[in-house]
N, C-alpha and C. Protein backbone atom coordinates (compact mmCIF):
# COMPACT_ATOMS: atom_id res chain seq x y z
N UNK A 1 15.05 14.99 -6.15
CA UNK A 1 13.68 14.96 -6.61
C UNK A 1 13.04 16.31 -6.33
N UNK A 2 12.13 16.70 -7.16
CA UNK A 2 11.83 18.02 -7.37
C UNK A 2 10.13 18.01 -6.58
N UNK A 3 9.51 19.20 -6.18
CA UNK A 3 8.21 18.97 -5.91
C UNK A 3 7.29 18.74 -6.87
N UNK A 4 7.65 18.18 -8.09
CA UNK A 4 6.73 17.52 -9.55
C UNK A 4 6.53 16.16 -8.98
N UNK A 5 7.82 15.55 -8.98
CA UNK A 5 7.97 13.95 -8.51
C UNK A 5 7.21 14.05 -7.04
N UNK A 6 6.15 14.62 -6.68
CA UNK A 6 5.24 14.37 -5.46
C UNK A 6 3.99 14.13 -5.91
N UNK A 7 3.33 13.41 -5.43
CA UNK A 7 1.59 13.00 -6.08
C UNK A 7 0.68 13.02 -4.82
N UNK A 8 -0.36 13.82 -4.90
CA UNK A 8 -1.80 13.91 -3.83
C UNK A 8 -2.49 12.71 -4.00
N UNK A 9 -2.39 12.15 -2.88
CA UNK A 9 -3.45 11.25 -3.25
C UNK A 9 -4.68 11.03 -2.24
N UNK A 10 -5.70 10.85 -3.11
CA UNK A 10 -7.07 11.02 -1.90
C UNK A 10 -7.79 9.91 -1.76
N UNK A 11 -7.86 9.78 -1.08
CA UNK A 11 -7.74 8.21 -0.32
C UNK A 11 -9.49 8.04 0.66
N UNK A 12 -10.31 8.25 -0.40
CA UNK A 12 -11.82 7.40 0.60
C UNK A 12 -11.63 6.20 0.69
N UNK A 13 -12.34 6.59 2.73
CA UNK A 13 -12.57 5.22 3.43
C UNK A 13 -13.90 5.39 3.76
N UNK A 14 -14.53 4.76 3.23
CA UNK A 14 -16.51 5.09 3.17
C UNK A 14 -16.62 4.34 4.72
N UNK A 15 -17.61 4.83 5.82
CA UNK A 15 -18.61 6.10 4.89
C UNK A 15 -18.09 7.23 4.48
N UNK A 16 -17.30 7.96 5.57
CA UNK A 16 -16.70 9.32 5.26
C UNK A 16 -15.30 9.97 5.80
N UNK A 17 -14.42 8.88 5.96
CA UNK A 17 -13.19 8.96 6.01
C UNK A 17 -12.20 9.26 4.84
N UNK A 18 -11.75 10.65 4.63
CA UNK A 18 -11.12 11.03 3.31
C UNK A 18 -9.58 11.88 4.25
N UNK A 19 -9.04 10.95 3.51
CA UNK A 19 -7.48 11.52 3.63
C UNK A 19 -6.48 12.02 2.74
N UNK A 20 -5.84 12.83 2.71
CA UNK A 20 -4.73 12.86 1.36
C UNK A 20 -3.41 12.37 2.04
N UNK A 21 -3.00 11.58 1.26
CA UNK A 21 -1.48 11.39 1.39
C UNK A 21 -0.76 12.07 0.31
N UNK A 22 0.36 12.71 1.07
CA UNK A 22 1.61 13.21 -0.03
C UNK A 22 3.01 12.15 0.01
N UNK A 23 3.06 12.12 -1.15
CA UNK A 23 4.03 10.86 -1.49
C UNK A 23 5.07 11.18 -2.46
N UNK A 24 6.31 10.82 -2.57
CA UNK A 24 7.40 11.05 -3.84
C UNK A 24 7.40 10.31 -4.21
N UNK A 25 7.37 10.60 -5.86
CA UNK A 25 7.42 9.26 -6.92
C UNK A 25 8.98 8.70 -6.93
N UNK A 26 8.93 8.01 -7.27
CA UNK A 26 10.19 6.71 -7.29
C UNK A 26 10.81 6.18 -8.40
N UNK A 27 9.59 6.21 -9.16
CA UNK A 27 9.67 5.15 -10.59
C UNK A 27 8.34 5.39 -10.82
N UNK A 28 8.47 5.59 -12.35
CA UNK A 28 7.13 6.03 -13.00
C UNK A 28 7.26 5.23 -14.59
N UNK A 29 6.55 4.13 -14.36
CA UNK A 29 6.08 3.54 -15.90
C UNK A 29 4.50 3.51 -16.09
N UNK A 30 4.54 2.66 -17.48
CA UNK A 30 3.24 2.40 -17.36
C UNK A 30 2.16 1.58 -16.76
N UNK A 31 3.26 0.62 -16.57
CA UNK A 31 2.15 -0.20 -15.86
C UNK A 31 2.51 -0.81 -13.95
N UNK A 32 3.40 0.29 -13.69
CA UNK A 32 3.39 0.86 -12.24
C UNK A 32 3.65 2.01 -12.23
N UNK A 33 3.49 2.44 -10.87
CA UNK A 33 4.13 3.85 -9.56
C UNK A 33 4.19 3.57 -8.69
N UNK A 34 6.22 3.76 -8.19
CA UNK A 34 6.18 3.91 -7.16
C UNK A 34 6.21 4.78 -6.51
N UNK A 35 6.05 4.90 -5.29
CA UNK A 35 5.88 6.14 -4.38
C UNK A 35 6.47 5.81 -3.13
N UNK A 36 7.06 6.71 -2.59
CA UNK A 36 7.56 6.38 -0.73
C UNK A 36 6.58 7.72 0.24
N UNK A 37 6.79 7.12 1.17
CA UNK A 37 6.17 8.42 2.11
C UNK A 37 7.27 8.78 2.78
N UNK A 38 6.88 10.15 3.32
CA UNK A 38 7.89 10.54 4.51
C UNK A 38 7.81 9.56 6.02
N UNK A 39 8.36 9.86 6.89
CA UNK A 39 8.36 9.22 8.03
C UNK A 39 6.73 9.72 8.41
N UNK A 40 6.18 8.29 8.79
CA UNK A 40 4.41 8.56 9.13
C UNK A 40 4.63 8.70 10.97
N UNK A 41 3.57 9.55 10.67
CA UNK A 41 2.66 10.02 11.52
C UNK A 41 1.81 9.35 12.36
N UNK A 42 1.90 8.35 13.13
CA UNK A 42 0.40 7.16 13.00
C UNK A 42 -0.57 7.66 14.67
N UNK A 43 -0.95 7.28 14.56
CA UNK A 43 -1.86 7.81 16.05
C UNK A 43 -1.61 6.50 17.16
N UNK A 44 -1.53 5.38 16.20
CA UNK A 44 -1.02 3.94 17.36
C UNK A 44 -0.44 3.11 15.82
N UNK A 45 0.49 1.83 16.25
CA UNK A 45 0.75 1.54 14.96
C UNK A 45 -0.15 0.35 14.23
N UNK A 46 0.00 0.24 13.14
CA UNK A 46 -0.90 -0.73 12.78
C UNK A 46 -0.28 -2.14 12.80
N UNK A 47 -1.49 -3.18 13.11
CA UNK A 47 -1.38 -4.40 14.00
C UNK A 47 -1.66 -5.28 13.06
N UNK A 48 -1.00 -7.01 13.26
CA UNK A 48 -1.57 -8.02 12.03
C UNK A 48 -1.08 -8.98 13.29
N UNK A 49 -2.24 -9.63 13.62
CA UNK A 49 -1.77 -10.62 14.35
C UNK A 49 -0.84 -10.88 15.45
N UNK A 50 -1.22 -9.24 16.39
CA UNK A 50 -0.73 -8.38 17.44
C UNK A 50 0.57 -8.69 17.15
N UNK A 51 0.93 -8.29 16.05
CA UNK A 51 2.33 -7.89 15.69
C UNK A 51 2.24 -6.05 14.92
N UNK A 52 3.26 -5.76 14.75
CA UNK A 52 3.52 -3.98 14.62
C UNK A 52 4.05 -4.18 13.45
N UNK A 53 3.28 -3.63 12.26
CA UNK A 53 3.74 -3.73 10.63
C UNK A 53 3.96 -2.63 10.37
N UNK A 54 3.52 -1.88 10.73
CA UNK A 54 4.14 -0.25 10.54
C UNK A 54 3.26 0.90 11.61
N UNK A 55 4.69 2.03 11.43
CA UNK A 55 4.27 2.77 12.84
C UNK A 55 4.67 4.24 12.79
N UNK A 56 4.70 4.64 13.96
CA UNK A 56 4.66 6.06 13.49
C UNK A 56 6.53 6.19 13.37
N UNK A 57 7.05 7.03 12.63
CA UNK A 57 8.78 7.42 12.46
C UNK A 57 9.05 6.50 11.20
N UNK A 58 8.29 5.68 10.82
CA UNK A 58 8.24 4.21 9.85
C UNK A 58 8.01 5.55 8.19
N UNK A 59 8.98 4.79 7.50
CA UNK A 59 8.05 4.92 5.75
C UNK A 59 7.89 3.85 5.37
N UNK A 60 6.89 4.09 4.40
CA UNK A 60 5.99 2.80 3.09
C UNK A 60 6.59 2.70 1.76
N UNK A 61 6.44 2.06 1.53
CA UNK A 61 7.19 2.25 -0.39
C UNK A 61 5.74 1.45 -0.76
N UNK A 62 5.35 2.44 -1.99
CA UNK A 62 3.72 1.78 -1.99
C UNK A 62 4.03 1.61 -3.80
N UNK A 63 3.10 0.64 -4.33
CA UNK A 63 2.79 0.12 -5.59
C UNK A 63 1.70 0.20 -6.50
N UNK A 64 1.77 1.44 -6.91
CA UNK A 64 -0.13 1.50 -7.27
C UNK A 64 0.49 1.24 -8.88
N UNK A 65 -0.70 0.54 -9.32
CA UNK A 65 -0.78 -0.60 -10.46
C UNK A 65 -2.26 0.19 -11.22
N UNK A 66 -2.02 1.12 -12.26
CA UNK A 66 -3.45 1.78 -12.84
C UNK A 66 -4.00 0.50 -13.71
N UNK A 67 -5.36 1.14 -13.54
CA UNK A 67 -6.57 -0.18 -13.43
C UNK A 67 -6.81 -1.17 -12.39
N UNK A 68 -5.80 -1.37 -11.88
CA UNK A 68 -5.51 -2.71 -10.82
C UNK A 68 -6.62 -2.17 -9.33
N UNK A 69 -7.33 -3.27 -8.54
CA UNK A 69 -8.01 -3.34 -8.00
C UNK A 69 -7.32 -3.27 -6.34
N UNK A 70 -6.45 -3.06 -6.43
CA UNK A 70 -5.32 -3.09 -5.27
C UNK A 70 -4.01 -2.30 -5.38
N UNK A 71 -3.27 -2.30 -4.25
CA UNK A 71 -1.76 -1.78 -4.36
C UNK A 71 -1.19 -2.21 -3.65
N UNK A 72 0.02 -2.20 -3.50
CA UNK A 72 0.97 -3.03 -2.17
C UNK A 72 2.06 -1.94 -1.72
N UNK A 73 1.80 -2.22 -0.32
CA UNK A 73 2.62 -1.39 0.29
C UNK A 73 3.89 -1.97 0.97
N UNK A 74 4.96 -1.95 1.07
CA UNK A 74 6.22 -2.34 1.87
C UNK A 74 6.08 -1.72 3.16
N UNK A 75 5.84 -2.03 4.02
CA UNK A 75 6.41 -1.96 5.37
C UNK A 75 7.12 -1.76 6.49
N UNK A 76 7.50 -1.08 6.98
CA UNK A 76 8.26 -1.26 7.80
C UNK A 76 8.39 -0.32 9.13
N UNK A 77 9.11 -1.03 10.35
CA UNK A 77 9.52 -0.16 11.91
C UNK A 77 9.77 0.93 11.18
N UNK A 78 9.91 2.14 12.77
CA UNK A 78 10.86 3.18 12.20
C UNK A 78 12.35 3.02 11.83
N UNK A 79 12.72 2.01 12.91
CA UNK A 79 14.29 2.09 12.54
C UNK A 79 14.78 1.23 10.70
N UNK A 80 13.84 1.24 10.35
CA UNK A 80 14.02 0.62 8.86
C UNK A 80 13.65 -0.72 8.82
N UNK A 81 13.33 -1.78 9.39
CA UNK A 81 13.18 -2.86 9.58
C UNK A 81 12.52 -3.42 9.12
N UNK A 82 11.93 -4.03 7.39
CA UNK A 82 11.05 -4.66 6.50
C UNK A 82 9.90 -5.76 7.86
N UNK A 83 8.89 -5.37 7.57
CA UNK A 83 7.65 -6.60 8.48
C UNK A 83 6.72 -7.11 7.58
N UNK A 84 6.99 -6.78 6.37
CA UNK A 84 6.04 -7.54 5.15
C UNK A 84 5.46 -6.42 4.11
N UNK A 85 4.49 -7.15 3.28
CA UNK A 85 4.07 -6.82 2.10
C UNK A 85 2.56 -6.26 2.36
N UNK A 86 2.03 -5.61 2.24
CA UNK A 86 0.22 -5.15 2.54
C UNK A 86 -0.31 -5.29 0.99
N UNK A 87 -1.20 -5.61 1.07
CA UNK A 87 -2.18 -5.89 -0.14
C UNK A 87 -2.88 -4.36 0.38
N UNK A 88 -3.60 -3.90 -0.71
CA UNK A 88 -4.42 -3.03 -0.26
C UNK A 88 -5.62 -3.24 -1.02
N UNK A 89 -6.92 -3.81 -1.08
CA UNK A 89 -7.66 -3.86 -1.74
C UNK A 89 -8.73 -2.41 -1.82
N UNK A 90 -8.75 -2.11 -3.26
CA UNK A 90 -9.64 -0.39 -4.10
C UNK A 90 -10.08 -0.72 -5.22
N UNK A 91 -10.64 0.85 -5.27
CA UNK A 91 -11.10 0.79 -6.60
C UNK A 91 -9.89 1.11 -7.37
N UNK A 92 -9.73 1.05 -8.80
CA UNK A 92 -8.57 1.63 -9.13
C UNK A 92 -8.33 2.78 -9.65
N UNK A 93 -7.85 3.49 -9.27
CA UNK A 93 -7.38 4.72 -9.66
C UNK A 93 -7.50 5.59 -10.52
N UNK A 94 -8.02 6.51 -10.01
CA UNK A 94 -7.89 7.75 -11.37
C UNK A 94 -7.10 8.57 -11.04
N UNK A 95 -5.72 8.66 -12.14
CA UNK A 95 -4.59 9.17 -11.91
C UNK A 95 -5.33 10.17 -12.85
N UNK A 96 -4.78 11.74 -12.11
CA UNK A 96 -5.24 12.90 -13.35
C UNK A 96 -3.71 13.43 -12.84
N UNK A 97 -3.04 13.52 -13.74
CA UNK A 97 -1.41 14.03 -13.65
C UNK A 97 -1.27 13.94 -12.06
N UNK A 98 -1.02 14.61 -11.03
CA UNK A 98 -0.31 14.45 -9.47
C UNK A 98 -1.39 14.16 -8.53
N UNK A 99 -2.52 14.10 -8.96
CA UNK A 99 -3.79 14.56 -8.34
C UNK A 99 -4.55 12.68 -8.58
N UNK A 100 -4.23 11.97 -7.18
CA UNK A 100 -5.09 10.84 -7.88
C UNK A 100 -6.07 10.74 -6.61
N UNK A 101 -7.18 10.04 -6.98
CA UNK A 101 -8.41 9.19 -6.51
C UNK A 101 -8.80 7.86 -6.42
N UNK A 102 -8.96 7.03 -4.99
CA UNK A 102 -8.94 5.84 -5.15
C UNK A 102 -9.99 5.92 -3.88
N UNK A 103 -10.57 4.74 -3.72
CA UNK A 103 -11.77 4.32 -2.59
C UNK A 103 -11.23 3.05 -1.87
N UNK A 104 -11.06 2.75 -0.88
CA UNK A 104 -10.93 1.59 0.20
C UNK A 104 -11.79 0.77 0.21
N UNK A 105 -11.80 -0.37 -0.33
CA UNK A 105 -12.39 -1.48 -0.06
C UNK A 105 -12.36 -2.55 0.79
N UNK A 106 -11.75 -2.25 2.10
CA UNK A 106 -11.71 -2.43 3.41
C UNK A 106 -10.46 -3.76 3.54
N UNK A 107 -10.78 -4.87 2.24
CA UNK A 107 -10.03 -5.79 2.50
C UNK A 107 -8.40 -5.84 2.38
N UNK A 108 -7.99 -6.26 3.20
CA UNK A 108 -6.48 -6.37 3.06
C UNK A 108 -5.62 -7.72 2.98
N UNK A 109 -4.99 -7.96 2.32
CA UNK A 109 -3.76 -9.25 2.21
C UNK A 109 -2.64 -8.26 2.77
N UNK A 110 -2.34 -9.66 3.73
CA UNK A 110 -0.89 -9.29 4.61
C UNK A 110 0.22 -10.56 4.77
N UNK A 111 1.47 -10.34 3.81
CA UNK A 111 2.21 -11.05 3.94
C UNK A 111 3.02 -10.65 4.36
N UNK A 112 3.63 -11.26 5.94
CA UNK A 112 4.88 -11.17 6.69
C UNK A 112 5.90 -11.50 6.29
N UNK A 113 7.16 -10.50 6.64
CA UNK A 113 8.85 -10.99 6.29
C UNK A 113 8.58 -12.29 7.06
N UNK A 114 10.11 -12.54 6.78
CA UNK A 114 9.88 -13.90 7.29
C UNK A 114 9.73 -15.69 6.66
N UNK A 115 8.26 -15.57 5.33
CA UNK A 115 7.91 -16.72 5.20
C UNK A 115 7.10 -17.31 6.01
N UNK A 116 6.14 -16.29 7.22
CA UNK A 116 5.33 -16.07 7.68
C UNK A 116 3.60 -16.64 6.61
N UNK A 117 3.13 -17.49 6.55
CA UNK A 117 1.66 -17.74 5.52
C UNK A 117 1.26 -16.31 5.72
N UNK A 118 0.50 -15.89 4.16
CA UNK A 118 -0.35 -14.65 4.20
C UNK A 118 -1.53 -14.30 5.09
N UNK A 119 -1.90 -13.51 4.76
CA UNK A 119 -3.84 -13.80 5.68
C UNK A 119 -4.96 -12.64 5.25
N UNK A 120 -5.84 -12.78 4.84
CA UNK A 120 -6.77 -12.21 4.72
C UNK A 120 -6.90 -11.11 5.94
N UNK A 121 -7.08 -10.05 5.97
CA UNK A 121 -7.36 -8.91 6.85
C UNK A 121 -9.04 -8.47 6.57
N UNK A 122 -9.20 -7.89 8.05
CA UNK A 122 -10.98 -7.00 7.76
C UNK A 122 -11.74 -7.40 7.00
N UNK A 123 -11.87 -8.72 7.14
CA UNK A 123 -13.38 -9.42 6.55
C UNK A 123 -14.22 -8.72 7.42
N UNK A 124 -14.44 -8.37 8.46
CA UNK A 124 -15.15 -7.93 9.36
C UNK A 124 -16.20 -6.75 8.98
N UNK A 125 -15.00 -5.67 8.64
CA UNK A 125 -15.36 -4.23 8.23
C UNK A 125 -15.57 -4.34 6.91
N UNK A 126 -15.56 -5.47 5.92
CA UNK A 126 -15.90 -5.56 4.80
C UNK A 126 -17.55 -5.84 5.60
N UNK A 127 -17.79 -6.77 6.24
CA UNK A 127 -19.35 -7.33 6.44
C UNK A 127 -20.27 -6.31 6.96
N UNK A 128 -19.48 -5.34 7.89
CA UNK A 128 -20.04 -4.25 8.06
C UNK A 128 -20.62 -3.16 7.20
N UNK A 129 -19.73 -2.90 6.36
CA UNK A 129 -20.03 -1.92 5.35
C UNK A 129 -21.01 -2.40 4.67
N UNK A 130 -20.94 -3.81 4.54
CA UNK A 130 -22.06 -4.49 3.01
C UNK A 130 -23.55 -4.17 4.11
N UNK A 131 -23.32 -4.38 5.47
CA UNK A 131 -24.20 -4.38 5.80
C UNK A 131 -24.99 -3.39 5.83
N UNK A 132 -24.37 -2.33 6.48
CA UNK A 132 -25.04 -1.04 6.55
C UNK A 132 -24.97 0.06 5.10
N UNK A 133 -24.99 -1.21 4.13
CA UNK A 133 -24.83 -0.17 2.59
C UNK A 133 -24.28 0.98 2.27
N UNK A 134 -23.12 0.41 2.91
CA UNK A 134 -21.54 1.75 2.28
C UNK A 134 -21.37 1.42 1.30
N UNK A 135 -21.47 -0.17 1.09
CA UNK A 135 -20.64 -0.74 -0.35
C UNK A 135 -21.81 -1.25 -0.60
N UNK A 136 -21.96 -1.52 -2.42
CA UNK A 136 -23.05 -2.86 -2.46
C UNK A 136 -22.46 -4.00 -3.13
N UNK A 137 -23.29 -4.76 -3.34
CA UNK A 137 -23.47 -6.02 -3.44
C UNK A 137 -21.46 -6.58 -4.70
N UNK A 138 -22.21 -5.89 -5.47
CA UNK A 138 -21.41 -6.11 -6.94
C UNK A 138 -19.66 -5.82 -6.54
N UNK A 139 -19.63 -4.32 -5.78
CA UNK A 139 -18.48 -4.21 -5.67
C UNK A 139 -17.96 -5.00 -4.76
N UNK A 140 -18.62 -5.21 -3.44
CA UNK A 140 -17.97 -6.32 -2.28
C UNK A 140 -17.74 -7.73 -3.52
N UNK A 141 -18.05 -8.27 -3.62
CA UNK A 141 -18.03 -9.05 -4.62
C UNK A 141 -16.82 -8.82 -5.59
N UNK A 142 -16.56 -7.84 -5.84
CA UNK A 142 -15.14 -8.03 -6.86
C UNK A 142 -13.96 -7.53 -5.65
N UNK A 143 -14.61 -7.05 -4.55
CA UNK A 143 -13.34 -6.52 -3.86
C UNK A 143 -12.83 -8.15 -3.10
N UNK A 144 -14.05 -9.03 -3.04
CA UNK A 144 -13.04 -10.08 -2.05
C UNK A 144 -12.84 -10.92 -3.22
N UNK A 145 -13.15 -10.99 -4.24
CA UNK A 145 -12.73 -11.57 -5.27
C UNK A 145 -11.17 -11.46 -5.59
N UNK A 146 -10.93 -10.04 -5.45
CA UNK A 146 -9.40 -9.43 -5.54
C UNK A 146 -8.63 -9.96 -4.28
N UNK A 147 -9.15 -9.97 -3.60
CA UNK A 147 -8.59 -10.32 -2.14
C UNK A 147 -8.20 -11.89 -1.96
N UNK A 148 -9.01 -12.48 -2.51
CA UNK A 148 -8.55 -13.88 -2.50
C UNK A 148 -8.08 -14.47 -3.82
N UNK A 149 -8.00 -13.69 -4.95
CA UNK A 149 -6.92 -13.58 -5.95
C UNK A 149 -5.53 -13.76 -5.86
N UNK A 150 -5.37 -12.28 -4.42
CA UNK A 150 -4.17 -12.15 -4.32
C UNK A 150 -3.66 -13.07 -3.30
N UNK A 151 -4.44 -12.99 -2.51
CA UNK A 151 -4.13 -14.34 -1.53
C UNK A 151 -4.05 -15.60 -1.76
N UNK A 152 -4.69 -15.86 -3.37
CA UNK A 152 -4.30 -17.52 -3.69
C UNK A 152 -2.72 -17.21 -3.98
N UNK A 153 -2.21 -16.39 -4.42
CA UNK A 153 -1.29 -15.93 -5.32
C UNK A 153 0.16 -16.05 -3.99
N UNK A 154 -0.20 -15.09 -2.94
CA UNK A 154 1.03 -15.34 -2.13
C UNK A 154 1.13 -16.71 -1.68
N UNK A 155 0.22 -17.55 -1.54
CA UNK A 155 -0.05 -18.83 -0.72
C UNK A 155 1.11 -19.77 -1.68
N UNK A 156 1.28 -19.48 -3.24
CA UNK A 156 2.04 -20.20 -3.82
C UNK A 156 3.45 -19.40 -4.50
N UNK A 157 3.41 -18.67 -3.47
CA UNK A 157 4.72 -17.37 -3.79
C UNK A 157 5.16 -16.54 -4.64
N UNK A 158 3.77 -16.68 -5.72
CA UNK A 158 3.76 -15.34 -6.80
C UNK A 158 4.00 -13.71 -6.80
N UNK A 159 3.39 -13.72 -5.42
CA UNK A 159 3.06 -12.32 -5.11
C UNK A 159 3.33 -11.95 -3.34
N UNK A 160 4.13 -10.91 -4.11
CA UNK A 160 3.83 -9.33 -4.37
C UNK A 160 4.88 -9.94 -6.08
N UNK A 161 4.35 -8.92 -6.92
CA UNK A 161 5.12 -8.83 -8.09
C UNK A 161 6.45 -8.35 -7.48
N UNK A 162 7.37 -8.49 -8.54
CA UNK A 162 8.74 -8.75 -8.48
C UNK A 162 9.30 -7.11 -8.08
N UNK A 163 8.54 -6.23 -9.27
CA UNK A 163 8.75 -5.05 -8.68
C UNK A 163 8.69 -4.35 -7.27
N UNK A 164 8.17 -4.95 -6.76
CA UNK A 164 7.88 -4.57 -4.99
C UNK A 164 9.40 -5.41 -4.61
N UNK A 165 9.68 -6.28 -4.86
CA UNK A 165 10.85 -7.01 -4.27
C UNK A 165 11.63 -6.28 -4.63
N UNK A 166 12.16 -5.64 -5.61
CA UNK A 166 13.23 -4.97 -6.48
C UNK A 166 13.48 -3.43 -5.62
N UNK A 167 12.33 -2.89 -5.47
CA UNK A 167 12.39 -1.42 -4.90
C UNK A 167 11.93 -0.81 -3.44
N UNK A 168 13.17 -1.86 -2.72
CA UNK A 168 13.52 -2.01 -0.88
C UNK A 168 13.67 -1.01 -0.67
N UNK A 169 12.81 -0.13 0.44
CA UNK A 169 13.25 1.37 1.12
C UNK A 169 15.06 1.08 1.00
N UNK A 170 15.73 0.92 1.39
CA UNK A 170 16.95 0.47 1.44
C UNK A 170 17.69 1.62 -0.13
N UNK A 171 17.09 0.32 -0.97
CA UNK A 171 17.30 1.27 -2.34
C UNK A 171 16.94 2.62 -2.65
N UNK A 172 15.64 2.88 -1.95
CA UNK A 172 15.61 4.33 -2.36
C UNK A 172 15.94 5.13 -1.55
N UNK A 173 16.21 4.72 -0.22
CA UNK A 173 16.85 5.65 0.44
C UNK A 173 18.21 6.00 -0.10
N UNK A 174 19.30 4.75 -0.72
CA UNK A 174 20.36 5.10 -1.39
C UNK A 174 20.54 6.23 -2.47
N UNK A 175 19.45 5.94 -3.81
CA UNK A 175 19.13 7.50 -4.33
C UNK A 175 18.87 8.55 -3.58
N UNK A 176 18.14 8.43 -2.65
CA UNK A 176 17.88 10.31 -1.97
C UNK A 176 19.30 10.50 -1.22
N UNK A 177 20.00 9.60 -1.05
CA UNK A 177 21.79 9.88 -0.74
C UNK A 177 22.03 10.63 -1.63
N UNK A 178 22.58 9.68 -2.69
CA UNK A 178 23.13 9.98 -3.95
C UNK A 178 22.54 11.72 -4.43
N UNK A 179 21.04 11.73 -4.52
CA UNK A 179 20.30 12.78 -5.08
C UNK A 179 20.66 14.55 -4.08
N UNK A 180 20.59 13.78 -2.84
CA UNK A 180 21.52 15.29 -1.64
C UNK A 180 22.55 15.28 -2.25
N UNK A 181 23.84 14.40 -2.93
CA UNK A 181 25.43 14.58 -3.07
C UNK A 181 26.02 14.24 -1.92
N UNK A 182 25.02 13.17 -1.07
CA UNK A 182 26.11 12.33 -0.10
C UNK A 182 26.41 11.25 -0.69
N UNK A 183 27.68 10.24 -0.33
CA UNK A 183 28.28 9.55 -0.46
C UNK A 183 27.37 8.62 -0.20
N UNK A 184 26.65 7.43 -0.76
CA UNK A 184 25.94 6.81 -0.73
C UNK A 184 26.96 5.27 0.19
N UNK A 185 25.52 4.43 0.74
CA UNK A 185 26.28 3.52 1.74
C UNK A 185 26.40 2.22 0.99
């Protein structure tokens, strides 16, 4: 993969939390992108029910869906170890060729490996924000709308779409084998 197949992405967390992630594309249609990260960076790892869903030495294999009000991220330890599916609830995306823009809408769906039930994440910091008018009215409103969309959806085992099942760090680590000219496992 060449430095084309990499995409910026800028990532507001209102009030004024702006991050870029750099990511390699994976698979590019129309009506997904995937992307992996390098091994993250994390400052502590992130927690669901004082369990460790991902951490620092860990990559993501993420699912951004243009138009779509969310994305899903794959999971996992550093040593490779799948811990579930992340909902990510946003606005959706403005892809301008490598260069995209999306906003955090605080809520998250988190489904554990396992067969673990899903769960709603950061209702909290959703109530916060509405409160202190980061977000208003209309958008909180379609963001937990999305949120419990997707969460009716895992509750009866629809979701994550199939494509997230299909494209296991596993697999793409096998292409970036293949893609160096090692002997793939």
């Amino acid at each position: 993969m060449s430095a084309s197949d990499r995409v910026r992405i800028h990532y507001r967390r209102l009030p004024d939390g702006d991050q870029i992630f750099d990511q390699r594309v994976v698979l590019e249609r129309a009506d997904v992108i995937v992307t992996v990260t390098d091994p993250l960076h994390l400052s502590k790892p992130l927690r669901a029910e004082g369990r460790v869903m991902l951490e620092s030495g860990a990559r993501a294999v993420w699912f951004t869906f243009p138009r779509a009000w969310h994305d899903v991220g794959r999971f996992h330890l550093a040593d490779g170890t799948f811990t579930g599916y992340y909902g990510n609830v946003l606005t959706p995306p403005v892809i301008e060729g490598r260069e995209w823009r999306t906003t955090d809408l605080f809520l998250d769906v988190w489904v554990p490996a396992g067969g673990v039930a899903p769960t709603l994440l950061d209702e909290d910091e959703m109530d916060a924000a509405l409160a202190s008018g980061h977000i208003d009215a209309a958008t909180a409103a379609t963001a937990r709308a999305e949120a419990e969309r997707l969460l009716g959806l895992a509750r009866r085992g629809a979701w994550p779409p199939e494509v997230a099942r299909e494209w296991t760090l596993e697999r793409i680590e096998r292409i970036e084998r293949i893609e160096r000219g090692a002997t793939p496992l």
